[in-house]
Protein backbone atom coordinates (compact mmCIF):
# COMPACT_ATOMS: atom_id res chain seq x y z
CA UNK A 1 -12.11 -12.50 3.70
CA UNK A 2 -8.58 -11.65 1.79
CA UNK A 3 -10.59 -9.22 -0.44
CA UNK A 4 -11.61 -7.32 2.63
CA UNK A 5 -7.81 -6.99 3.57
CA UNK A 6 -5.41 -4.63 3.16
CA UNK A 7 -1.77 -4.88 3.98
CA UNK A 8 -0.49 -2.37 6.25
CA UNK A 9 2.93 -3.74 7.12
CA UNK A 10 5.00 -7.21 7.19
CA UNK A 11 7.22 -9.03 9.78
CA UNK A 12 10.84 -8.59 8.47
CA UNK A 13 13.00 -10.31 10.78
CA UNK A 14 13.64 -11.42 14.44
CA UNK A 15 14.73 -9.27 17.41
CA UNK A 16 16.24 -10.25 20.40
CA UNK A 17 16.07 -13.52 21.77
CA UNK A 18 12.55 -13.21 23.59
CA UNK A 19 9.89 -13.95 20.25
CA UNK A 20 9.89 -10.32 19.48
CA UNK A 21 10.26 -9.32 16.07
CA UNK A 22 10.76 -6.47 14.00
CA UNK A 23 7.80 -4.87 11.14
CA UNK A 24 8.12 -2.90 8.35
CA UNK A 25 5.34 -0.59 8.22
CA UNK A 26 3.68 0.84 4.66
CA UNK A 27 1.30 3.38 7.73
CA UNK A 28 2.10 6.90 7.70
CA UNK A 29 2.81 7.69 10.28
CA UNK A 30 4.81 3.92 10.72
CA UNK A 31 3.58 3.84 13.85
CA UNK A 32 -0.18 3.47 13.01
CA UNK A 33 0.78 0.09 12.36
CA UNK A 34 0.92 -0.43 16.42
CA UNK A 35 -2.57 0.81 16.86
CA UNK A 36 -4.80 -1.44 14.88
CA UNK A 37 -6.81 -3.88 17.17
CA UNK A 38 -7.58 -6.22 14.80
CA UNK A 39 -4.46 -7.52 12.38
CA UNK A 40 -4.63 -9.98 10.53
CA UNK A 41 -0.98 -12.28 9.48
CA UNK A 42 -0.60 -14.14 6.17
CA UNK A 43 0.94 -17.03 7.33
CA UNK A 44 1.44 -20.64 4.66
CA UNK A 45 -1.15 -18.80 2.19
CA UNK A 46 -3.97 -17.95 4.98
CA UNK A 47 -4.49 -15.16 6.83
CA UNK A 48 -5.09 -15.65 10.89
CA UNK A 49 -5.78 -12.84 13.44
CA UNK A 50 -2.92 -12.29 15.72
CA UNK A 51 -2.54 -9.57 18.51
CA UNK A 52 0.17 -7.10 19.12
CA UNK A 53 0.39 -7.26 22.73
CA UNK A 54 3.78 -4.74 22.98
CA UNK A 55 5.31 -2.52 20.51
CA UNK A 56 7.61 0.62 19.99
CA UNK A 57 9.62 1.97 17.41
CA UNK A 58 12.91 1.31 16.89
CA UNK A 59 15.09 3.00 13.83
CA UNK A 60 13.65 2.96 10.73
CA UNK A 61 11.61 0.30 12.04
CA UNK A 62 9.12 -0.86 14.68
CA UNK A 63 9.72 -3.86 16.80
CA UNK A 64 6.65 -5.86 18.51
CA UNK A 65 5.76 -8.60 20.75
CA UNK A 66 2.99 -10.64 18.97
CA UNK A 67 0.65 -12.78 21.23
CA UNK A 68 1.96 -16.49 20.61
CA UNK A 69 5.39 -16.01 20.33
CA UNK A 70 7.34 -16.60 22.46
CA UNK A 71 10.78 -17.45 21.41
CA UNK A 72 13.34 -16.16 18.20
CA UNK A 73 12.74 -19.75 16.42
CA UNK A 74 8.77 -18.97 16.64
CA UNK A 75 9.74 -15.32 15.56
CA UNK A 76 11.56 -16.86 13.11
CA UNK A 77 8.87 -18.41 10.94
CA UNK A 78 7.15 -15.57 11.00
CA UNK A 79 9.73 -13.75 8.77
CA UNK A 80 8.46 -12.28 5.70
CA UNK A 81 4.49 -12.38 6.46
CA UNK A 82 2.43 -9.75 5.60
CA UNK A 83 -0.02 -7.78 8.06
CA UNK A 84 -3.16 -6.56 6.87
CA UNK A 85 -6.80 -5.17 8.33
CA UNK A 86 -9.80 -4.92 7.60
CA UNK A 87 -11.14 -1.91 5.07
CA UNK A 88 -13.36 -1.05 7.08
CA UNK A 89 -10.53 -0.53 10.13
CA UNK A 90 -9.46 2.08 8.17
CA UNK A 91 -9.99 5.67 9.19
CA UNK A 92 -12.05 7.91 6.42
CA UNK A 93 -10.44 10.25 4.69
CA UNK A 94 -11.36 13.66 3.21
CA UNK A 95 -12.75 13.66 -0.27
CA UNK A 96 -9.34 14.96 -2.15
CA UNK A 97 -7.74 12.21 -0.43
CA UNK A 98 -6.73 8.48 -1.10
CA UNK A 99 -5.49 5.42 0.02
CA UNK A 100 -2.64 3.81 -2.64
CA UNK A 101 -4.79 0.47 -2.49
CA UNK A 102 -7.63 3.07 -4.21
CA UNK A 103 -5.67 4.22 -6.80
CA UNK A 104 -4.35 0.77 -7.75
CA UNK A 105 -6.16 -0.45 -10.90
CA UNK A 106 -7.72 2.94 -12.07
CA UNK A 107 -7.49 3.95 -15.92
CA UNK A 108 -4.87 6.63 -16.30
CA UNK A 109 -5.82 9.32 -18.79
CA UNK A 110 -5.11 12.17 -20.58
CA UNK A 111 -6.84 14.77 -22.43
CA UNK A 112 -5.77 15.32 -26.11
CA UNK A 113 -8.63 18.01 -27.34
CA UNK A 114 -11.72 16.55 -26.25
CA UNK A 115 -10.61 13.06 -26.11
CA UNK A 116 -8.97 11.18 -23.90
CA UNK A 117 -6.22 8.97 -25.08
CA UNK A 118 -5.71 5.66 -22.62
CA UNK A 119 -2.16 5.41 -20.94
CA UNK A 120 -2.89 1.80 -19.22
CA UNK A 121 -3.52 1.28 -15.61
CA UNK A 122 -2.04 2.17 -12.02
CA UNK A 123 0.25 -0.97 -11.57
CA UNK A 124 1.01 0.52 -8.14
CA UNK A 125 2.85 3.36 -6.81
CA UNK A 126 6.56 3.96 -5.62
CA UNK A 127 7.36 6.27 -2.82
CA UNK A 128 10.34 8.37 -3.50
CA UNK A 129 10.94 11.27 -0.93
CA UNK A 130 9.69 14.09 -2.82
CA UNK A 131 6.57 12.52 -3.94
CA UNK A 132 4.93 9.68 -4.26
CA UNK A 133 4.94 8.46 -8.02
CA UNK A 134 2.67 6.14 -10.02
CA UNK A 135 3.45 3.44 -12.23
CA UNK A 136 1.24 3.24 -14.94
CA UNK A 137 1.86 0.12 -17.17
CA UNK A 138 -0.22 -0.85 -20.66
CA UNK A 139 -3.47 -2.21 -20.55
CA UNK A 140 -6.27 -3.93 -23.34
CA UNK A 141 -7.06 0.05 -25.27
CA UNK A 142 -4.28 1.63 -23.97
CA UNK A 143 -2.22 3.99 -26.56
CA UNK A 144 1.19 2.31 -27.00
CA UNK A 145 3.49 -0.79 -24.90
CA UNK A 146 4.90 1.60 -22.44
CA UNK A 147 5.05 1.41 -18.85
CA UNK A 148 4.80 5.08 -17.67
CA UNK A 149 6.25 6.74 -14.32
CA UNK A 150 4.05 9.55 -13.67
CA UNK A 151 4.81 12.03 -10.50
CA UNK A 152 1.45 11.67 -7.80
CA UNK A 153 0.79 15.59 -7.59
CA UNK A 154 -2.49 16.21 -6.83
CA UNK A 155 -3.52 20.19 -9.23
CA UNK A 156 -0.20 20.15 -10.39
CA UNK A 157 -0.02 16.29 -12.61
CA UNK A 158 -2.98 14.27 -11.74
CA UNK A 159 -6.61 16.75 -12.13
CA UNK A 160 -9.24 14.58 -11.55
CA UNK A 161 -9.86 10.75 -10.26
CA UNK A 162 -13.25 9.19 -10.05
CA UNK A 163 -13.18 6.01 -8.02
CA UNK A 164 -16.45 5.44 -9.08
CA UNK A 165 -15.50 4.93 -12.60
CA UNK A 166 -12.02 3.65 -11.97
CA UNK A 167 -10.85 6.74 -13.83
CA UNK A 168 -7.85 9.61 -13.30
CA UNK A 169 -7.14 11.60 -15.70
CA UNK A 170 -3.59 13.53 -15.59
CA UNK A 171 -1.93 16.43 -17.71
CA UNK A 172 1.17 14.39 -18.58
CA UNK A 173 2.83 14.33 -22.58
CA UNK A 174 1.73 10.92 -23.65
CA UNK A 175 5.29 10.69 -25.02
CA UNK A 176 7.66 10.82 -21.56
């Protein structure tokens, strides 16, 4: 089941003294994170359903009621757990579009005449404000030890990915 799962969010702390308890959200909107029917929390190692029954934003963060707990010491325990759901939970998106979790793993690329030379593989991707920004470290074939920040702008830096193939290729000088 894990492999079908995709974090969304985790519990950071408690709030209040009721069991409430306040997520960080990786949903754009944050808020999305509230909406999902069927969450999933990673709790000892295993993941077990749990319900948002009440849940608002507050801040820079959301707070929630989750079915279960009741009190801050059960909140408590719950610090630090990730939420996930389902792939399929998530909503499609249009074909020049991705999730991160797609991007993560594919063979970064770029052209050098009418080869490609290998910069390694999306580690994962940072998001900075201005744009999101991928971190490309080496793999097995890949031209040199470096790890590689490279900016997440779709026609201007990165001109063509191919989930299919686990392949991007990007217009980047293989020396920055």
């Amino acid at each position: 089941m894990s492999d079908d799962l995709i974090t969304v969010g985790k519990v950071s702390t408690v709030y209040g003294v009721k069991g409430w308890v306040k997520l960080y959200s990786f949903t754009d909107p944050m808020t999305n994170l509230l909406d999902y029917e069927a969450l999933f929390l990673k709790r000892a190692g295993q993941w077990q359903p749990v319900t948002i029954l009440e849940g608002r934003r507050h801040g820079k963060a959301l707070i929630a009621a989750l079915d279960g707990v009741a009190d801050r010491e059960q909140a408590r325990e719950l610090a630090g757990c990730e939420l996930a759901v389902s792939r399929k939970e998530l909503p499609e998106l249009p074909s020049d579009e991705f999730y991160w979790h797609q991007l993560e793993g594919l063979l970064v690329s770029v052209k050098a005449g009418r080869d490609n030379l290998l910069l390694g593989k999306v580690d994962h991707l940072l998001e900075t404000g201005a744009n999101d920004v991928l971190v490309v470290t080496p793999c097995e074939g890949s031209i040199d030890d470096r790890e590689r920040l490279i900016p997440y702008l779709p026609d201007q830096v990165i001109r063509e990915i191919d989930l299919a193939a686990g392949t991007m290729v990007v217009e980047w000088d293989p020396e920055f």
